[in-house]
Every structure is written in structure tokens, then in C-alpha cells.
Protein backbone atom coordinates (compact mmCIF):
# COMPACT_ATOMS: atom_id res chain seq x y z
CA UNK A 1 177.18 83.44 28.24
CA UNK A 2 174.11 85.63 27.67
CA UNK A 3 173.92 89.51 28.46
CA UNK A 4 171.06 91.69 28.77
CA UNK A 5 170.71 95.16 30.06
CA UNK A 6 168.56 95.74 33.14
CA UNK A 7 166.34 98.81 31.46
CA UNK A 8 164.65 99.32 35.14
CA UNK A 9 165.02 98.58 38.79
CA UNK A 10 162.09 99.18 40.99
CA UNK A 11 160.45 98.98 44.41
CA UNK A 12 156.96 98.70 43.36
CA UNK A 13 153.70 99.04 45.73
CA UNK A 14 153.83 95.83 47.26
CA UNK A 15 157.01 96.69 48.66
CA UNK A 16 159.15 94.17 45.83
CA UNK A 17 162.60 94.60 43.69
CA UNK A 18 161.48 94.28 40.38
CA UNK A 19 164.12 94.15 37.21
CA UNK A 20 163.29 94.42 34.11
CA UNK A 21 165.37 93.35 31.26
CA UNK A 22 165.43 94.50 28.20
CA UNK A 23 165.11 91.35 26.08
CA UNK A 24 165.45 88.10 28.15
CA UNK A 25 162.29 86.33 29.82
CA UNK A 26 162.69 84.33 32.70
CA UNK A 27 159.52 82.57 32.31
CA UNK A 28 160.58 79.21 34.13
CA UNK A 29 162.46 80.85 36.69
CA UNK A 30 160.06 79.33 39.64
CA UNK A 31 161.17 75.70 38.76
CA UNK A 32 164.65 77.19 40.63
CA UNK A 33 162.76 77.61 44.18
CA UNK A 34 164.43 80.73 45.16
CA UNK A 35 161.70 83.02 45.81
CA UNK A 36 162.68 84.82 42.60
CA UNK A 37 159.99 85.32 39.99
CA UNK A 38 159.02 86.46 36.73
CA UNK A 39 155.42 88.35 36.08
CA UNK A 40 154.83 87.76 32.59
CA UNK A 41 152.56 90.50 31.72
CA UNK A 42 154.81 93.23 33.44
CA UNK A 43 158.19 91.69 32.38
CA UNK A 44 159.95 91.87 35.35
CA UNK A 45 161.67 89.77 38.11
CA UNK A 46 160.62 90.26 41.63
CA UNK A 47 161.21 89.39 45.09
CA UNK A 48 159.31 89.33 47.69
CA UNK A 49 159.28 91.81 49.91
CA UNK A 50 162.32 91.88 51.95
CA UNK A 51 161.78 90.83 55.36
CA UNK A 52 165.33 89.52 56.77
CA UNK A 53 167.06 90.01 53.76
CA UNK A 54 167.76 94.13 52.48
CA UNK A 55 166.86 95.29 49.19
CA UNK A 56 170.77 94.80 48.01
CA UNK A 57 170.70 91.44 48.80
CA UNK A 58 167.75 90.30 46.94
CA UNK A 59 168.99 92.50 44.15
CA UNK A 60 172.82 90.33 44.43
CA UNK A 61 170.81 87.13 44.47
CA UNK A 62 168.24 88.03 41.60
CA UNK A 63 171.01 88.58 39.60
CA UNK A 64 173.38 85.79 41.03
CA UNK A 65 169.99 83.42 40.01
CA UNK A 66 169.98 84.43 36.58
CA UNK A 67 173.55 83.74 35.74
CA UNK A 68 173.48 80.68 37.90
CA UNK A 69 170.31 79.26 36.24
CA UNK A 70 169.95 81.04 33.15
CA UNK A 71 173.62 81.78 32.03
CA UNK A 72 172.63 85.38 31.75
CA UNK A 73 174.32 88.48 32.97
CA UNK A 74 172.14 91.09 33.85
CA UNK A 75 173.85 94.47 33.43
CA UNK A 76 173.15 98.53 34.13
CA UNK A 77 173.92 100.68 31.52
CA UNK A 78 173.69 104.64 31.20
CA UNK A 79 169.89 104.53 30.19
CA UNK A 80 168.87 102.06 33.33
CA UNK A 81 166.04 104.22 34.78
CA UNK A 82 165.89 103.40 38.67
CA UNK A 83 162.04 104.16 40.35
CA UNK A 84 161.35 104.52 44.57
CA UNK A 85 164.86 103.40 45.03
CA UNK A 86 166.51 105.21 48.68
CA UNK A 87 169.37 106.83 47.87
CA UNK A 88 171.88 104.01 49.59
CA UNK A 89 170.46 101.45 48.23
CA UNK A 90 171.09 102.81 44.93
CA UNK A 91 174.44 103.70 45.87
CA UNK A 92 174.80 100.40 46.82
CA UNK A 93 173.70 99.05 43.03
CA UNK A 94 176.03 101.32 41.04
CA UNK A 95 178.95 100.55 43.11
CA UNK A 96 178.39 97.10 43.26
């Protein structure tokens, strides 16, 4: 199995968790038809934005997706910068 270290988690202005790893590219990632995708200019996987799932569960399934599909674990480290996260929802990522 692959690793890669998340190096940021964001909700950007559209209102979607984005993740970017640090090496990894998830370029084929729509062929797995579960609303997660990859923008290939920004680096980053996305959702879209939540409307009956939370922010925590789109962030469990990106990541359940990835090592699913990709064989990749996507992990935090002590230099993952977090942007226009609330404060439970990151509370909810770093005790996950």
C-alpha cells in the first residue's frame, strides 16, 4: 500500500472539501463514480458541496475512495495546514 501526506484540507469558495496531497494524483478518479474528483491544475480532491452529507463525511469517504480505488492512504501530519475549516469539524479530522 501507498501513503501520502495530505499537505492541505480546505473548504474553498464554492463551498467544497478539497485535499491536497503531497505527491499522489488522482487523475482517473471520476472513472470510480463517487462524486469525488481531482482538479488537475489545483491538485486537489474535491467534493461537492455537501448537501445531505456533512463535511466529515465527505472527508471519511474521500479518503475511504482513495484507499479503496487507489491503494493509497492519505495521512495528516504535523505540517498539514487546514484553511476555512469550523472548529468541530476540524476536531472531528484530528480525532478521527
Amino acid at each position: 500500500m501507498k501513503t501520502d501526506v495530505i499537505i492541505l484540507i480546505e473548504i474553498d469558495d464554492l463551498g467544497r472539501l478539497c485535499i491536497c496531497p503531497e505527491k499522489e494524483e488522482f487523475t482517473l478518479i471520476f472513472r470510480t463514480a463517487t462524486e469525488v474528483h481531482w482538479d488537475g491544475k489545483g491538485r486537489f480532491l474535491y467534493s461537492p458541496k455537501p448537501q445531505e452529507w456533512s463535511y466529515f463525511e465527505w472527508y471519511k469517504h474521500i479518503t475511504s475512495v482513495v484507499m479503496e480505488e487507489f491503494n493509497c492512504e492519505l495521512l495528516l501530519n504535523s505540517n498539514t495546514r487546514f484553511d476555512n475549516l469550523p472548529e468541530n469539524l476540524l476536531n472531528q479530522i484530528l480525532l478521527k
